[in-house]
C-alpha atoms as a PDB file:
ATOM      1  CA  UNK A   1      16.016 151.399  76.053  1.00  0.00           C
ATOM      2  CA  UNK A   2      12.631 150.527  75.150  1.00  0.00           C
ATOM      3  CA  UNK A   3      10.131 147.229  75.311  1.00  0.00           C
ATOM      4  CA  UNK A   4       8.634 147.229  72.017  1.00  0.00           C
ATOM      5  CA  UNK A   5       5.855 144.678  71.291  1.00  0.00           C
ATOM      6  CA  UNK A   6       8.178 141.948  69.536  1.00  0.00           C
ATOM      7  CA  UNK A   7       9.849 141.760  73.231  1.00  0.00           C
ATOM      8  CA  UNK A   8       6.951 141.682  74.802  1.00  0.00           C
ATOM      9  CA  UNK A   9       5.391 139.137  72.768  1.00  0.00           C
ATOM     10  CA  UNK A  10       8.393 137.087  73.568  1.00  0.00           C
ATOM     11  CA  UNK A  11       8.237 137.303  76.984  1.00  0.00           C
ATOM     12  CA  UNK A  12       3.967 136.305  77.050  1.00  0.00           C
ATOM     13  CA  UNK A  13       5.124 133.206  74.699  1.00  0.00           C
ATOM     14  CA  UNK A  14       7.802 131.783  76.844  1.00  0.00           C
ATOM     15  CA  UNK A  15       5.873 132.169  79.526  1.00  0.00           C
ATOM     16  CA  UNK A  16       2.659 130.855  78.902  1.00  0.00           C
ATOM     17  CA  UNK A  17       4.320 127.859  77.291  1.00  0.00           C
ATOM     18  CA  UNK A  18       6.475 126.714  80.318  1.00  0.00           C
ATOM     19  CA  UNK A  19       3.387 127.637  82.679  1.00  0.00           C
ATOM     20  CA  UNK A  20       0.648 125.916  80.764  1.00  0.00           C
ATOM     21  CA  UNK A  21       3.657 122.791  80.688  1.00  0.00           C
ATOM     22  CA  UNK A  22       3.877 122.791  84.548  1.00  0.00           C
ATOM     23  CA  UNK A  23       0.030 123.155  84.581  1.00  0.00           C
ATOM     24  CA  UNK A  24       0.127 119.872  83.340  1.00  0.00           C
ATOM     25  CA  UNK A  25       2.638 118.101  85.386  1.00  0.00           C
ATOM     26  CA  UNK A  26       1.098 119.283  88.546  1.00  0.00           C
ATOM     27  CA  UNK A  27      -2.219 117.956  87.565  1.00  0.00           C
ATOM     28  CA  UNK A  28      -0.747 114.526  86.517  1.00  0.00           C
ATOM     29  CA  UNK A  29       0.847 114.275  90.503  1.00  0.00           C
ATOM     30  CA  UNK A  30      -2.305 115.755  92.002  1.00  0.00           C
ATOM     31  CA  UNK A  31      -1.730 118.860  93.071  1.00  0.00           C
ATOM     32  CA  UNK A  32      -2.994 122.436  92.696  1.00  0.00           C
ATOM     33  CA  UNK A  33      -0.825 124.392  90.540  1.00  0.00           C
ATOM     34  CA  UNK A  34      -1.139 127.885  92.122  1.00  0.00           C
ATOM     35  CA  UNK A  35       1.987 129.656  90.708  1.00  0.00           C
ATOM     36  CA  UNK A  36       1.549 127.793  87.509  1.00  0.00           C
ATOM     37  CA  UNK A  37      -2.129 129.354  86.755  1.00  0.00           C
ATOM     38  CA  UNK A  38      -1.033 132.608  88.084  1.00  0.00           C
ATOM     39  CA  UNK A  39       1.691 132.993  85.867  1.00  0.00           C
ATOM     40  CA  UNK A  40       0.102 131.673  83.044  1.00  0.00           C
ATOM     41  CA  UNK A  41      -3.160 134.306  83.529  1.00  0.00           C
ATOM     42  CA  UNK A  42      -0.348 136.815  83.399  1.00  0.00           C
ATOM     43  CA  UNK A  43       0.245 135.970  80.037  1.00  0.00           C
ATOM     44  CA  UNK A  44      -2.751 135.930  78.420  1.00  0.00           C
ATOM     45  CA  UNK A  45      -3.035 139.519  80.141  1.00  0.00           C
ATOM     46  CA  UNK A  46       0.127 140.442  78.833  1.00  0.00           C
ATOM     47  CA  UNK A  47      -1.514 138.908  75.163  1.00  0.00           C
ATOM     48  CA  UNK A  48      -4.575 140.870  75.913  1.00  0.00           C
ATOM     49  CA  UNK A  49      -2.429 144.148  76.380  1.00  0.00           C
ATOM     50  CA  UNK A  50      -0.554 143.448  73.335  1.00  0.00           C
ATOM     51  CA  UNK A  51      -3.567 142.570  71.030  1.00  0.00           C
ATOM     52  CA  UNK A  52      -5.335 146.140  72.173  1.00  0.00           C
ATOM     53  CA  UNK A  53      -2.088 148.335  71.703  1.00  0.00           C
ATOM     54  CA  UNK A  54      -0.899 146.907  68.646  1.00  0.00           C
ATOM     55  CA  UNK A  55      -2.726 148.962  65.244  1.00  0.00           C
ATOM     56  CA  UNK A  56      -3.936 145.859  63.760  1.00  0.00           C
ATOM     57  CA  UNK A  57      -4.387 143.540  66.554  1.00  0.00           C
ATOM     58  CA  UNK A  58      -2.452 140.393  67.179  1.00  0.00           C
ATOM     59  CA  UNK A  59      -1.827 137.389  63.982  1.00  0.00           C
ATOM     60  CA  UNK A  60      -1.123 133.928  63.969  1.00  0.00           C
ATOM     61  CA  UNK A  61       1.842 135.248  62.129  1.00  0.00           C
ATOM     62  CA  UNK A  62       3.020 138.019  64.897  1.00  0.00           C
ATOM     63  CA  UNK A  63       4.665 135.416  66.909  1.00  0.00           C
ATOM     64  CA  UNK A  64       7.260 133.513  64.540  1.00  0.00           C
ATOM     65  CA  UNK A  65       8.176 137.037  63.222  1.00  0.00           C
ATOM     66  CA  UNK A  66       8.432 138.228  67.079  1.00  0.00           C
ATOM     67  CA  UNK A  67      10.760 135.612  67.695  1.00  0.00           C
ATOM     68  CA  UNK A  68      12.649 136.327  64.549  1.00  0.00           C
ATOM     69  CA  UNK A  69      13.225 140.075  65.588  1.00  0.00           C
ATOM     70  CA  UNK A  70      14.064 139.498  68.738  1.00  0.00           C
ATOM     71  CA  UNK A  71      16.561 137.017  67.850  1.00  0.00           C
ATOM     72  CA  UNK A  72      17.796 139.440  64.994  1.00  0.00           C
ATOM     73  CA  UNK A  73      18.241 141.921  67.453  1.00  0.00           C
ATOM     74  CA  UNK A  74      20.610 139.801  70.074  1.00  0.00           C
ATOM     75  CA  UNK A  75      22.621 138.456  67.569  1.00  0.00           C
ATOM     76  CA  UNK A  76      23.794 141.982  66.406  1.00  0.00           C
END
């Protein structure tokens, strides 16, 4: 089976969303959040990737329709 671009896309969203959320809670108690910045700079390299392998570069629009496919694709 192969990763195609909508998966991957997927994967960098989710990501960077609940890393960028724990960012935040770990700054509010006062700590460092190591793991938190870590994983989130892994998905803006995985955006990076995505935006220079994809023909016409990455969209505002890429990641609703992403989501869409991806969801298409486990439901049948």
């Amino acid at each position: 089976m192969e990763v195609t671009p909508d998966i991957l896309l997927v994967i960098a969203t989710i990501v960077a969303v609940f890393s960028f959320s724990s960012i935040i809670g770990a700054w509010t108690v006062k700590r460092w959040p190591w793991l938190s910045m870590i994983s989130f700079s892994i998905a803006i390299g995985l955006f990076a990737y995505l935006h220079f392998e994809m023909t016409d570069g990455l969209t505002p629009l890429d990641v609703p329709n992403a989501f869409i496919s991806v969801a298409a694709r486990v439901v049948n």
